[in-house]
C-alpha atoms as a PDB file:
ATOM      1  CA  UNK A   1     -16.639 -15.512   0.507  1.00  0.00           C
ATOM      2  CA  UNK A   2     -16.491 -16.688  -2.845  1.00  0.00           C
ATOM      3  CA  UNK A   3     -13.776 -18.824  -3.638  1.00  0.00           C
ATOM      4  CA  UNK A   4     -12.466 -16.983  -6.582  1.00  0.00           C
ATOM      5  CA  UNK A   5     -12.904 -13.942  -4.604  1.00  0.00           C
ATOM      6  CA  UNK A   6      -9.400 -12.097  -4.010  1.00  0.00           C
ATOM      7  CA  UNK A   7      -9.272  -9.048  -2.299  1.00  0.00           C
ATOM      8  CA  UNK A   8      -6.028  -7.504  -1.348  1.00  0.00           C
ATOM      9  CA  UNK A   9      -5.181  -4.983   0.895  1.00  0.00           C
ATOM     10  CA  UNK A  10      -2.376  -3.007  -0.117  1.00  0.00           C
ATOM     11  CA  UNK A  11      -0.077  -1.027   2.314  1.00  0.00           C
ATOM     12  CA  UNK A  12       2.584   1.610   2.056  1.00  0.00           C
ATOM     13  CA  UNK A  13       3.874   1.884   5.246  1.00  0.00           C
ATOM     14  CA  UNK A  14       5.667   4.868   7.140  1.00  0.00           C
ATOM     15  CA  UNK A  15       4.973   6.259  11.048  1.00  0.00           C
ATOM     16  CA  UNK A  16       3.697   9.453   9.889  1.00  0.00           C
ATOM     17  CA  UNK A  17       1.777   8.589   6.881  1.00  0.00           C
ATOM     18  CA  UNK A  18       0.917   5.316   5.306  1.00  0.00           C
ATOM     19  CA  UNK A  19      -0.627   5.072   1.906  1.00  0.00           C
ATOM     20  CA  UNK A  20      -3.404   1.635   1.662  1.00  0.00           C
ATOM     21  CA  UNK A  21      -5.332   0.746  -0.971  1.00  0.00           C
ATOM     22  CA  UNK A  22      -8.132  -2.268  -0.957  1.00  0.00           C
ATOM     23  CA  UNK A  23      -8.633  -4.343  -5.053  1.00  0.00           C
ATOM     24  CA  UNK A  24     -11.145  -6.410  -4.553  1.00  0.00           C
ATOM     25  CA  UNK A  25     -11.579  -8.990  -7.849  1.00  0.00           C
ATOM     26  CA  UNK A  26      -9.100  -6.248  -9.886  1.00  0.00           C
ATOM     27  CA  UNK A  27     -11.372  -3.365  -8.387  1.00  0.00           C
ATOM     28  CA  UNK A  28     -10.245  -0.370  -6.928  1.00  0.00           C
ATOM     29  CA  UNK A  29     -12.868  -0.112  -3.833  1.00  0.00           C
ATOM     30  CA  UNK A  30     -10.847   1.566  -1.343  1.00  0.00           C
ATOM     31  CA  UNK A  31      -7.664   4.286  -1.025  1.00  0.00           C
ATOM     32  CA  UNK A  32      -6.623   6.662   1.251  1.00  0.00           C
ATOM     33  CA  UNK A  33      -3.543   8.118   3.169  1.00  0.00           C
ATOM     34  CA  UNK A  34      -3.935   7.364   6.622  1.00  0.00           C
ATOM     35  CA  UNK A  35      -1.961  10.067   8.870  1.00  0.00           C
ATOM     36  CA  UNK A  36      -0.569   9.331  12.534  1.00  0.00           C
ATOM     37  CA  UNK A  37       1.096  12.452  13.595  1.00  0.00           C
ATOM     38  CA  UNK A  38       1.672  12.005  17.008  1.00  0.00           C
ATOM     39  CA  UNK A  39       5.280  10.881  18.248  1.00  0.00           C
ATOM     40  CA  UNK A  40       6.107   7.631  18.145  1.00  0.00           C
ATOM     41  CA  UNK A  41       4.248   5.153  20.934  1.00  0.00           C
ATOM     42  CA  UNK A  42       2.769   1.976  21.913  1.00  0.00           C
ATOM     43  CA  UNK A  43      -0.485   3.894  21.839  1.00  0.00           C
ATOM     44  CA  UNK A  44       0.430   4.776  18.262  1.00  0.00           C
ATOM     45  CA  UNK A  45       1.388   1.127  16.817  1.00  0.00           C
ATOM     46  CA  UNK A  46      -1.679  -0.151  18.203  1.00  0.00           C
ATOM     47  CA  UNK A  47      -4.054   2.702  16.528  1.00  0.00           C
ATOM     48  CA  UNK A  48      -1.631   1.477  13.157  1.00  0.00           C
ATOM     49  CA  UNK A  49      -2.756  -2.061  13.717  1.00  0.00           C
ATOM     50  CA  UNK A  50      -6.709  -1.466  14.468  1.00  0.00           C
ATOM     51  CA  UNK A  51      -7.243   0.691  11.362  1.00  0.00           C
ATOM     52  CA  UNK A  52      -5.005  -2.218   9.646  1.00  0.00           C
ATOM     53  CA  UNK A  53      -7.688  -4.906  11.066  1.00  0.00           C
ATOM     54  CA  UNK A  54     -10.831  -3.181  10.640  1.00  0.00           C
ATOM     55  CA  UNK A  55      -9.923  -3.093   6.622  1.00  0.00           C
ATOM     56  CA  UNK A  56      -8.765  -6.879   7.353  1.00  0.00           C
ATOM     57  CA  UNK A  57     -12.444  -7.497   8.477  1.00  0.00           C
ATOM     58  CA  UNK A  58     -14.415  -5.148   6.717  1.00  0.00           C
ATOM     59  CA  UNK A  59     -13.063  -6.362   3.017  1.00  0.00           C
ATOM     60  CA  UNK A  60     -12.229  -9.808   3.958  1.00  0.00           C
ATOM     61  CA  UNK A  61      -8.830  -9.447   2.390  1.00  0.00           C
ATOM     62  CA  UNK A  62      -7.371 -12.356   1.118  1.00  0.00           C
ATOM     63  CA  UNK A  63      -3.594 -11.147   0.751  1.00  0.00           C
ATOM     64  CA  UNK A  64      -1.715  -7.995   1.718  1.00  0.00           C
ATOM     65  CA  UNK A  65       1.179  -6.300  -0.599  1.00  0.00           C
ATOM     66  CA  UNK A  66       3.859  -4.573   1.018  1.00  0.00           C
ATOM     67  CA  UNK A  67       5.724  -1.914  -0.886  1.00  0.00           C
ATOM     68  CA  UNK A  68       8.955  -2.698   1.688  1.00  0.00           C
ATOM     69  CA  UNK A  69      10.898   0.095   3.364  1.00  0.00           C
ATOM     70  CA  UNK A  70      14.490   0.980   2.148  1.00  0.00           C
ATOM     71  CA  UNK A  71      17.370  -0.155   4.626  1.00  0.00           C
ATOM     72  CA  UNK A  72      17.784   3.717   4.727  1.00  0.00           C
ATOM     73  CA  UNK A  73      14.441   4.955   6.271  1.00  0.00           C
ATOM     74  CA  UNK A  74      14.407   1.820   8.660  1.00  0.00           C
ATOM     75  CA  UNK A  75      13.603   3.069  11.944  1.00  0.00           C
ATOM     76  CA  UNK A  76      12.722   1.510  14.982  1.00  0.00           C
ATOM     77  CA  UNK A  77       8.869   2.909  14.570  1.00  0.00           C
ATOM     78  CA  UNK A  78       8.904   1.419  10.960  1.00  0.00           C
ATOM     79  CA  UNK A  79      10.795  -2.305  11.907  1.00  0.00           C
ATOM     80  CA  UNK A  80       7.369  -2.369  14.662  1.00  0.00           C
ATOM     81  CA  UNK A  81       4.927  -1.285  12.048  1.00  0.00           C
ATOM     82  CA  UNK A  82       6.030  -4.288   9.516  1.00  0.00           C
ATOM     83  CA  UNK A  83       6.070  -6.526  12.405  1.00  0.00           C
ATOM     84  CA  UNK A  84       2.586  -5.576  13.423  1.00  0.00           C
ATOM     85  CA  UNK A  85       1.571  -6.082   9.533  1.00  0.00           C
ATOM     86  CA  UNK A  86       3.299  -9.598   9.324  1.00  0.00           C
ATOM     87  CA  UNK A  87       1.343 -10.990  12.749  1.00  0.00           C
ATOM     88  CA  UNK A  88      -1.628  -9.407  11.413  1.00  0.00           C
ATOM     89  CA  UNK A  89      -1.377 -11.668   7.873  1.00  0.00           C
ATOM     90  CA  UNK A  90      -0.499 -14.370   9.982  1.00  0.00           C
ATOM     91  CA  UNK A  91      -3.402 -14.277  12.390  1.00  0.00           C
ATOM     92  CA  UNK A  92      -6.099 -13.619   9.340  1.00  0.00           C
ATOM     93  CA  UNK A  93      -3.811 -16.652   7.824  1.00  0.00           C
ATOM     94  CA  UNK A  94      -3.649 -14.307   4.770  1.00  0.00           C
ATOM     95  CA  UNK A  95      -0.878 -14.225   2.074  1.00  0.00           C
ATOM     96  CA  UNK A  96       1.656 -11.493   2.414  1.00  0.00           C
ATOM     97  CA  UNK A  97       3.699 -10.487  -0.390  1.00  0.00           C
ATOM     98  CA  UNK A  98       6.384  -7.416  -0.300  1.00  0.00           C
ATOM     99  CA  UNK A  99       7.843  -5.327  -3.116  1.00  0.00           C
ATOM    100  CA  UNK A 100      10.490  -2.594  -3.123  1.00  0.00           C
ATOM    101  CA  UNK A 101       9.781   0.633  -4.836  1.00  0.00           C
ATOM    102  CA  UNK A 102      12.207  -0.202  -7.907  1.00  0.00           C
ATOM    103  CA  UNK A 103       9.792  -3.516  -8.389  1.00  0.00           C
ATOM    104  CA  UNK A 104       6.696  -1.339  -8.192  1.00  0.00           C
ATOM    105  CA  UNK A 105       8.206   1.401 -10.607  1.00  0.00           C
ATOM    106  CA  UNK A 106       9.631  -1.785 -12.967  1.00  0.00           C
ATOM    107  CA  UNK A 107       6.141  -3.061 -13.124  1.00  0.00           C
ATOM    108  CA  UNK A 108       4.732   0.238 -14.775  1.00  0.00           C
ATOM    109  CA  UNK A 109       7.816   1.146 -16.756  1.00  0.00           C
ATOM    110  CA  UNK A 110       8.096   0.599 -20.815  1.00  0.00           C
ATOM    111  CA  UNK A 111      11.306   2.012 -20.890  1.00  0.00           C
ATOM    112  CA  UNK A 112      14.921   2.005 -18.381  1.00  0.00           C
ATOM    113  CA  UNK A 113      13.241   5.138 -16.811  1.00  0.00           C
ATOM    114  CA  UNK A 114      12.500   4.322 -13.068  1.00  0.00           C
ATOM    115  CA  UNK A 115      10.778   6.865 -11.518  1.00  0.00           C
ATOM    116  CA  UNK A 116       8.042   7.711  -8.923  1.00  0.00           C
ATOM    117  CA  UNK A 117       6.559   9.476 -11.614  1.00  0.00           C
ATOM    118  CA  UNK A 118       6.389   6.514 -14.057  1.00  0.00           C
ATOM    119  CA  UNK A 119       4.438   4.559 -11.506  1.00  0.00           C
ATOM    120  CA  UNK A 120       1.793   7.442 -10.608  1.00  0.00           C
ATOM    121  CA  UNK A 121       1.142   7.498 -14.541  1.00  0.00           C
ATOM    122  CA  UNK A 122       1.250   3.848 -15.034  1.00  0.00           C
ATOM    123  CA  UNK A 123      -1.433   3.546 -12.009  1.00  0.00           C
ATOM    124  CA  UNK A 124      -3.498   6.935 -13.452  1.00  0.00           C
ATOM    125  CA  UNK A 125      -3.878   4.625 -16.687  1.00  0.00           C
ATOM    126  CA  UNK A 126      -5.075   1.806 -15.200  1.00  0.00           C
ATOM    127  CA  UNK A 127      -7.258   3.349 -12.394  1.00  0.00           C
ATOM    128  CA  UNK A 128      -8.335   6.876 -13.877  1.00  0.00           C
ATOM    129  CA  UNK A 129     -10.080   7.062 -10.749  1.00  0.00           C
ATOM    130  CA  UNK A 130      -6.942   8.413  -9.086  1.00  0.00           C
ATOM    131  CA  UNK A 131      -7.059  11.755 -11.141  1.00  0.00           C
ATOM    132  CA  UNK A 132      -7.631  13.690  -8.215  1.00  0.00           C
ATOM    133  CA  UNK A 133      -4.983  12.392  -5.976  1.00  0.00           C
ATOM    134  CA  UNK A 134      -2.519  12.462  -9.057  1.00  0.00           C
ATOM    135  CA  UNK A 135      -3.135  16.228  -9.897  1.00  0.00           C
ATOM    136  CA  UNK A 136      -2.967  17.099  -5.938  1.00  0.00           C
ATOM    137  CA  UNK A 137       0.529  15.588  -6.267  1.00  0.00           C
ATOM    138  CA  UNK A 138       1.820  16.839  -8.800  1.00  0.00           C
ATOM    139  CA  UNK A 139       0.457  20.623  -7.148  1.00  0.00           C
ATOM    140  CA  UNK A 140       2.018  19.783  -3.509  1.00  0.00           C
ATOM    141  CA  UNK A 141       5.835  20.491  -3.042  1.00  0.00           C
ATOM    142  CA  UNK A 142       6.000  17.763  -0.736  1.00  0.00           C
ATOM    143  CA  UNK A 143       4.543  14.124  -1.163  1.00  0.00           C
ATOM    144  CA  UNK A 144       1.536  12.946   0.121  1.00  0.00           C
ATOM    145  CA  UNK A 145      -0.703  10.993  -2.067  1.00  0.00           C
ATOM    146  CA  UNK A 146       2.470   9.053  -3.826  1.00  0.00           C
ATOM    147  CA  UNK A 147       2.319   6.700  -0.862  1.00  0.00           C
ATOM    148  CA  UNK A 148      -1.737   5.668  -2.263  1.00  0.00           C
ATOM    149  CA  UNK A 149       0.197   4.785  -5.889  1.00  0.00           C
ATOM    150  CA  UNK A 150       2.517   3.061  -4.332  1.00  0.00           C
ATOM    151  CA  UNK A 151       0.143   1.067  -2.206  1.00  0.00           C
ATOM    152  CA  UNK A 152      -1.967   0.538  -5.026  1.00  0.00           C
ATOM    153  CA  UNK A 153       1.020  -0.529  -7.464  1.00  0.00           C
ATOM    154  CA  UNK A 154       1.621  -3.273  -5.218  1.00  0.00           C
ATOM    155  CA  UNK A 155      -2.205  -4.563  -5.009  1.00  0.00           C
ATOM    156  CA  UNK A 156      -1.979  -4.415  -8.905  1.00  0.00           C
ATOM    157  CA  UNK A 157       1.806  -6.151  -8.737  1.00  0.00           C
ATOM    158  CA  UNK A 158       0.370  -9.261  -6.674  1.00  0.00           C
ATOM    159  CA  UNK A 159      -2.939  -9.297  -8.660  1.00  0.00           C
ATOM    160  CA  UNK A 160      -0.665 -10.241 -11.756  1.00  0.00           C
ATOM    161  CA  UNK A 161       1.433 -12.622 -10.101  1.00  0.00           C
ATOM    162  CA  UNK A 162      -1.746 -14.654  -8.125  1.00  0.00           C
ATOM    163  CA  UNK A 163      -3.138 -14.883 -12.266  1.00  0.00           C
END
């Protein structure tokens, strides 16, 4: 690896669904909403934690941002899945950096408005590669791909503050 190489693997977690996103050098090379529907397990966190590691590996990521989980949709699956993601920076000895989703919104906002909404447009405009997922959002009544902005607004978050 290059030492000006910085790759970061953003993560929006849940137990259900969890949004990542991979910027390698301020490149969007990777994005996807990974879905774990089964009920809640051992067998589950450690499925979360390979797929984690294998983009660990395969991208040889440099720093992981962590949109954080509200005190209100802490669960006990949730609490396991951050600690899984916090051993994994630690093992990789790779920087971990979390952001709430009222950071992440404030980072794309021009105005007081903070909105989900505000940060899938500020993300379309920097990454117009996201068209698809933004239009299949805006279509579904129920979110899906918002968890990919958000894991991609923090990549793009601790991009600006590493500069």
């Amino acid at each position: 690896m290059n030492k000006l190489d910085i790759t970061i693997l953003g993560i929006s977690p849940g137990t259900q669904y969890y949004g990542i996103a991979v910027l390698k050098n301020g490149k969007l090379k990777d994005r996807r909403v990974k879905s774990f529907m089964e009920a809640w397990s051992q067998h589950k966190l450690n499925a979360i934690e390979r797929v984690l590691e294998t983009l660990i590996l395969k991208f040889d990521v440099t720093a992981i941002a962590l949109k954080s989980i509200p005190a209100s949709k802490n669960t006990e699956g949730n609490t396991k899945v951050i600690h899984a993601i916090k051993k994994l920076a630690n093992q990789y000895d790779i920087k971990l950096s979390s952001y709430s989703i009222e950071e992440l919104e404030r980072y794309y906002s021009k105005e007081k408005t903070l909105n989900k909404e505000v940060l899938m447009s500020g993300v379309l405009e920097e990454y117009p590669e996201m068209i698809f997922e933004h239009k299949r959002e805006l279509q579904r009544g129920n979110p899906y791909y918002i968890k990919v902005f958000e894991a991609i607004a923090a990549t793009t978050l601790c991009s600006h503050e590493m500069k």
